[in-house]
N, C-alpha and C. Protein backbone atom coordinates (compact mmCIF):
# COMPACT_ATOMS: atom_id res chain seq x y z
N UNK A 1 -8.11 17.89 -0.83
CA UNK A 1 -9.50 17.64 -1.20
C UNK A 1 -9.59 16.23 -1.76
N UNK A 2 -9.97 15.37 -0.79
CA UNK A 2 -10.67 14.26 -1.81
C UNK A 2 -11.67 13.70 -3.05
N UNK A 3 -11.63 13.08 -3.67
CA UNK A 3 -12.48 12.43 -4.60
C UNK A 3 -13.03 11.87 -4.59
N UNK A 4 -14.16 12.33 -4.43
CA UNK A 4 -15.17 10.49 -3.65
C UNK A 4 -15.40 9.66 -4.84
N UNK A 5 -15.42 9.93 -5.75
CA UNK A 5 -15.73 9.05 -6.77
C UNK A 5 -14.68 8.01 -6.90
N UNK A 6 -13.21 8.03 -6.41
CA UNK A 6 -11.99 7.25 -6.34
C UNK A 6 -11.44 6.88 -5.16
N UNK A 7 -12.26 7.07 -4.04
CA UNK A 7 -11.80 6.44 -2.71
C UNK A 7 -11.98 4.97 -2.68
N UNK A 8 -12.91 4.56 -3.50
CA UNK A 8 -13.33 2.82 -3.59
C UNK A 8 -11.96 2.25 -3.64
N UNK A 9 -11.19 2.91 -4.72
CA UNK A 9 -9.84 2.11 -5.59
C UNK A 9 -8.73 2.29 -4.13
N UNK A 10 -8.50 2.83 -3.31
CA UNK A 10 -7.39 2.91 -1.91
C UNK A 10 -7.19 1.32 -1.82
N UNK A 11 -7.86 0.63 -1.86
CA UNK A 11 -7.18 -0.93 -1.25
C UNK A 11 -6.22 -1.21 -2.97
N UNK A 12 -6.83 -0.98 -3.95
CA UNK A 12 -6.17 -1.47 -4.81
C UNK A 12 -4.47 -1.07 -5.31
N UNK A 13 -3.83 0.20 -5.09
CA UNK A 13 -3.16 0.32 -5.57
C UNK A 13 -1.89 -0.28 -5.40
N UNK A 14 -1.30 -0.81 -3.82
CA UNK A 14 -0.26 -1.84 -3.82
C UNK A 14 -0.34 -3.05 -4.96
N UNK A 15 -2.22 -3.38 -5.03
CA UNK A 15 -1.52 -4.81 -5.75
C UNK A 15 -1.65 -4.47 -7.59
N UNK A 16 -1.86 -3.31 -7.13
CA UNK A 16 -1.33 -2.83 -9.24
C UNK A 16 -0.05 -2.76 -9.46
N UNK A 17 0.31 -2.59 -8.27
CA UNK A 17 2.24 -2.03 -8.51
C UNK A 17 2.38 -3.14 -8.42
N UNK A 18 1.99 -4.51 -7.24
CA UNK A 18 2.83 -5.39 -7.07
C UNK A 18 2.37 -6.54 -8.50
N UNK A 19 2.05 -6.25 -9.32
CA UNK A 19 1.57 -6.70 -10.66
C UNK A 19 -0.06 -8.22 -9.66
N UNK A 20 -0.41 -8.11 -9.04
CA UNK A 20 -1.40 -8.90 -8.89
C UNK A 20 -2.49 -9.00 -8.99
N UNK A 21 -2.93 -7.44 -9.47
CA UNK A 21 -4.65 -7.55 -9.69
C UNK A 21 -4.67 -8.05 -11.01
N UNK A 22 -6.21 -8.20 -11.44
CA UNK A 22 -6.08 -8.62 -12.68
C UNK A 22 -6.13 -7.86 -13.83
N UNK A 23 -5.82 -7.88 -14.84
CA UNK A 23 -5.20 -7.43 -15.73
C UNK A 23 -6.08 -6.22 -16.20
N UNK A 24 -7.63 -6.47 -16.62
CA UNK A 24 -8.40 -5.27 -16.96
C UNK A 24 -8.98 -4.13 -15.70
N UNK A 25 -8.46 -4.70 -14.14
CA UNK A 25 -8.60 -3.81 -13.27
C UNK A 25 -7.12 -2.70 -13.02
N UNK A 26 -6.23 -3.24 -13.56
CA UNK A 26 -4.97 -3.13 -13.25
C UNK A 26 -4.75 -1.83 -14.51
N UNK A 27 -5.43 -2.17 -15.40
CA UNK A 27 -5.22 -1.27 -17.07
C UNK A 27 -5.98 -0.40 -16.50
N UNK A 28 -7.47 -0.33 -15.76
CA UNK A 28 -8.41 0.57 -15.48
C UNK A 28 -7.40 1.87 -14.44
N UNK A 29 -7.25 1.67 -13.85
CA UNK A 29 -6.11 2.11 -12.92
C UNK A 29 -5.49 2.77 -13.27
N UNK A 30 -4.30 2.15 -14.22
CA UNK A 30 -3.53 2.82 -14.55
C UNK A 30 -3.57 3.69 -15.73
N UNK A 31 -5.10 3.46 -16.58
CA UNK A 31 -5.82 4.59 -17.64
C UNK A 31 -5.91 5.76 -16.85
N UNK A 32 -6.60 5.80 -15.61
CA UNK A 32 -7.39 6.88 -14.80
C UNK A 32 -6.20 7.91 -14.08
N UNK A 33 -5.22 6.83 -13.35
CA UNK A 33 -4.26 7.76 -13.39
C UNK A 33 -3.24 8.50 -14.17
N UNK A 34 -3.11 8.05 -15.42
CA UNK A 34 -2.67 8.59 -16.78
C UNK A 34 -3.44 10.11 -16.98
N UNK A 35 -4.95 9.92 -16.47
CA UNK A 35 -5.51 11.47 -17.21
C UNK A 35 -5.22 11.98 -16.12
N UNK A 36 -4.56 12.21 -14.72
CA UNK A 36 -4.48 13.00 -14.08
C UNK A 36 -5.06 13.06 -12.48
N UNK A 37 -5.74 12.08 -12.06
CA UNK A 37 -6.37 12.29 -11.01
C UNK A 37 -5.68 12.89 -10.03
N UNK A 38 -5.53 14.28 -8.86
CA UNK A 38 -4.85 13.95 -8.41
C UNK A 38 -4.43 13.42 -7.45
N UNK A 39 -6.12 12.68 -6.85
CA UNK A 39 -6.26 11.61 -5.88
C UNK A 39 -5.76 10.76 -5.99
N UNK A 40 -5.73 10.31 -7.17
CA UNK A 40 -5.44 8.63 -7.34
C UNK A 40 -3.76 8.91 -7.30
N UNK A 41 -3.07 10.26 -7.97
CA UNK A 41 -1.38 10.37 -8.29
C UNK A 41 -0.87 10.40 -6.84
N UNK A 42 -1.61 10.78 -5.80
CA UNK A 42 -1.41 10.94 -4.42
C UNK A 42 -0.87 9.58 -3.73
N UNK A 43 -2.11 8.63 -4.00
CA UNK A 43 -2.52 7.49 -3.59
C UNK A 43 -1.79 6.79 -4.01
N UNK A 44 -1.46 6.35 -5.12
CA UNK A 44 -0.38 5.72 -6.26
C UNK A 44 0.87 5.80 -5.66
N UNK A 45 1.35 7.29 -5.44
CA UNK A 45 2.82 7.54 -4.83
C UNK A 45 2.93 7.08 -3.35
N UNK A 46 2.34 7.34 -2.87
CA UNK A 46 2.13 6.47 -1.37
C UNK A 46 2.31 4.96 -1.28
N UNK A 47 1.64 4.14 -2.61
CA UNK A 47 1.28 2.93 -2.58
C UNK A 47 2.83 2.58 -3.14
N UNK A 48 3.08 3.20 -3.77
CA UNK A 48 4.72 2.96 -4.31
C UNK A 48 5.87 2.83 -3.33
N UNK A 49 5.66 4.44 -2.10
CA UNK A 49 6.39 4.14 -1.46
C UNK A 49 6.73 2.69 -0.35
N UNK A 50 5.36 2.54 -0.47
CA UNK A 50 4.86 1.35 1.03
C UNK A 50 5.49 0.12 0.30
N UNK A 51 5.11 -0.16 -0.89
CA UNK A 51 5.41 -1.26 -1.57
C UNK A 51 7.71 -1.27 -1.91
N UNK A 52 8.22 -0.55 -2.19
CA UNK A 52 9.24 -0.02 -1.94
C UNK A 52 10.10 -0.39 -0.79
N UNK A 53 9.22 0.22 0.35
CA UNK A 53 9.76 -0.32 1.86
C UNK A 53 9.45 -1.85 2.13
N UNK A 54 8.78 -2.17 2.01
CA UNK A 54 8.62 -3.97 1.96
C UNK A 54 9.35 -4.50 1.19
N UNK A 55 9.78 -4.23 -0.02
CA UNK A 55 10.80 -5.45 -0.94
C UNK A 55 12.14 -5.13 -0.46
N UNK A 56 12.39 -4.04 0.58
CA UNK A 56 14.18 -4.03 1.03
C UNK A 56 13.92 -4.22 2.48
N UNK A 57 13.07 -5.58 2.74
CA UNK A 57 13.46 -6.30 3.84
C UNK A 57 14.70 -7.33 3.62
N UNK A 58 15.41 -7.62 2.49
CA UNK A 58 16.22 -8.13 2.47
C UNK A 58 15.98 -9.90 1.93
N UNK A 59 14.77 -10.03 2.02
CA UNK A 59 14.27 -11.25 1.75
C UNK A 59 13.10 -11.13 0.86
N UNK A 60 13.21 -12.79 0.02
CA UNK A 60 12.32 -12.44 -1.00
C UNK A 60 11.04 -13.62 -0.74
N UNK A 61 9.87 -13.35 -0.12
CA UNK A 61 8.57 -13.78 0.14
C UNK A 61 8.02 -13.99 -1.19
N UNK A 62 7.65 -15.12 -1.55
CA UNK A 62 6.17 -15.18 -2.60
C UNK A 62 5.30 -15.79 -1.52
N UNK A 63 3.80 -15.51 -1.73
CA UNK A 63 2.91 -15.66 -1.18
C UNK A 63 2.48 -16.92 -1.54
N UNK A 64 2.08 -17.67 -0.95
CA UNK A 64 1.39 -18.74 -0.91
C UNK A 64 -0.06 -18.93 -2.16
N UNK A 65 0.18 -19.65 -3.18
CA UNK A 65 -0.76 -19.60 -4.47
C UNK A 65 -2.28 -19.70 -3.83
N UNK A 66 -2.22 -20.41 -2.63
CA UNK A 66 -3.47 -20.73 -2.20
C UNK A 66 -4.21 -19.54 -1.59
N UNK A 67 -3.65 -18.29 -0.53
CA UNK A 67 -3.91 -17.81 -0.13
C UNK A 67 -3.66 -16.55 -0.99
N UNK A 68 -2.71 -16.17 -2.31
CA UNK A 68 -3.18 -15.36 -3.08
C UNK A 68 -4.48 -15.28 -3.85
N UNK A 69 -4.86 -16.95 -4.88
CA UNK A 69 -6.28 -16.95 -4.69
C UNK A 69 -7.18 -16.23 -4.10
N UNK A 70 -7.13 -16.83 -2.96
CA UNK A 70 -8.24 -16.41 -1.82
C UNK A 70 -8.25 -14.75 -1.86
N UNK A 71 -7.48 -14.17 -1.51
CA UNK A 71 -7.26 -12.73 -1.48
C UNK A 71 -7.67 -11.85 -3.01
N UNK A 72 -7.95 -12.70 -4.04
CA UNK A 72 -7.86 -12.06 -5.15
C UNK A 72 -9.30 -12.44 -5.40
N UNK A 73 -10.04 -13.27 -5.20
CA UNK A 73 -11.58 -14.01 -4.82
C UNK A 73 -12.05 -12.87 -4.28
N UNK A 74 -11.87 -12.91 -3.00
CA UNK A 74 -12.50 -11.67 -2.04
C UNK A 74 -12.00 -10.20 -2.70
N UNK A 75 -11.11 -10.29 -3.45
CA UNK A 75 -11.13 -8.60 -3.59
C UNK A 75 -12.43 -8.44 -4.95
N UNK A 76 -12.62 -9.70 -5.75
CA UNK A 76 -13.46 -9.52 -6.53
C UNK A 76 -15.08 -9.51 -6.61
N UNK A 77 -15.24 -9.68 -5.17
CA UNK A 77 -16.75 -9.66 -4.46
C UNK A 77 -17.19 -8.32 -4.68
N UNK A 78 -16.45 -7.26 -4.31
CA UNK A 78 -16.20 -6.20 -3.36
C UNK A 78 -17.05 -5.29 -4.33
């Protein structure tokens, strides 16, 4: 059973784990899943695993400052 009230947050949870959202969206998050959601504990564990499988490619990527910007701009339109 989904939560419609917490489907908005699905793009966000890789970049809470990967520490990049910003800080009072990132606390919001991780308040909401603290009381239990169990959409968001679903979503979270998923986002963990995905994020997980990407850092044991063996290589270590930082993203480009310019194009993290950008990506963190546009997520704040939204």
């Amino acid at each position: 059973v989904g939560y419609m009230g917490c489907q908005h947050l699905d793009e966000y949870y890789e970049l809470c784990l990967l520490g990049t959202l910003a800080g009072d969206a990132s606390t919001a998050i991780r308040e909401h899943v603290a009381r239990g959601c169990p959409y968001c504990l679903e979503r979270l564990r998923e986002a963990a695993r995905t994020v997980y499988l990407l850092t044991q490619t063996g290589r270590t990527l930082r993203p480009d400052p310019k194009r993290k910007s950008q990506l963190l701009r546009n997520l704040r339109k939204k």
